[in-house]
Protein backbone atom coordinates (compact mmCIF):
# COMPACT_ATOMS: atom_id res chain seq x y z
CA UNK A 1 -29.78 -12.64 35.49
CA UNK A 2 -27.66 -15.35 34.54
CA UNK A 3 -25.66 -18.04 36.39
CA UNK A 4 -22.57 -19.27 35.02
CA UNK A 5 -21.74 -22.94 36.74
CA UNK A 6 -18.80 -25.45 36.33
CA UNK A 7 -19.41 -29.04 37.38
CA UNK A 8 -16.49 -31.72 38.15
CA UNK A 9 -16.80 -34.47 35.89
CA UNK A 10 -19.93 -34.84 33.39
CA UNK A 11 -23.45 -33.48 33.81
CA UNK A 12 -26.47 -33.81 31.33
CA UNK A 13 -28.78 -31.03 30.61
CA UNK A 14 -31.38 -33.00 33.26
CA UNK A 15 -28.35 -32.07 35.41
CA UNK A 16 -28.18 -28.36 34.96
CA UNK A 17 -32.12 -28.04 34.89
CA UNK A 18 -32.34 -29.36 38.20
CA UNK A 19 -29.72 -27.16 39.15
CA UNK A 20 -31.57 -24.30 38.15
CA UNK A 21 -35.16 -25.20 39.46
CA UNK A 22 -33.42 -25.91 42.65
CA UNK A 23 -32.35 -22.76 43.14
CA UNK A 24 -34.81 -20.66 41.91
CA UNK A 25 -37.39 -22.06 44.25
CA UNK A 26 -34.92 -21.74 47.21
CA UNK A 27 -33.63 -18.07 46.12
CA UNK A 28 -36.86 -17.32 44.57
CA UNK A 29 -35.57 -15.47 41.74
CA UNK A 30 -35.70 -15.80 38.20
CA UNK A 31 -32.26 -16.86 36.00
CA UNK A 32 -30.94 -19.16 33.40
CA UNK A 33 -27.94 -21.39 34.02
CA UNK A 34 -24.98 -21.17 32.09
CA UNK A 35 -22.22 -23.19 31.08
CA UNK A 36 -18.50 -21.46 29.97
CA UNK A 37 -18.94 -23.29 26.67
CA UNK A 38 -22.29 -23.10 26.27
CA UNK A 39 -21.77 -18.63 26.27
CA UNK A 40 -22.19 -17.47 23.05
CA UNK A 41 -18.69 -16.26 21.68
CA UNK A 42 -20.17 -12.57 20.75
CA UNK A 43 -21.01 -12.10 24.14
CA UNK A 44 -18.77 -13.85 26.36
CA UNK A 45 -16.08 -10.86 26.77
CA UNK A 46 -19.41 -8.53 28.32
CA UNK A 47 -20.67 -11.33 30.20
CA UNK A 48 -17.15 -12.84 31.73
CA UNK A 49 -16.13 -9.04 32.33
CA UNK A 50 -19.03 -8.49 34.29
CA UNK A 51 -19.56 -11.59 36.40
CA UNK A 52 -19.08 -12.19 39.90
CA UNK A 53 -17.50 -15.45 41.43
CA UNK A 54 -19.50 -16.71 44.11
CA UNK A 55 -17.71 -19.76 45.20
């Protein structure tokens, strides 16, 4: 599973693996965290097509 996320303003990578520690140990489930950019451009049509906006 896979979590796409857009911050306001700058984050570091410290920034988005805290993120995704965070919620992995509340949701306790198992998932990398994405940026748009950081999608790889062979795959971003699948993945965009089949996301789901949470907030």
């Amino acid at each position: 599973m896979g979590l796409e996320v857009e911050f306001l303003g700058n984050k570091s990578l410290l920034d988005l693996a805290r993120l995704q520690i965070d919620l992995a140990e509340k949701l306790k489930l198992k998932f990398d965290v994405l940026t748009y950019n950081s999608i790889h451009p062979i795959l971003k049509d699948q993945i965009l097509a089949e996301q789901v906006e949470i907030l």
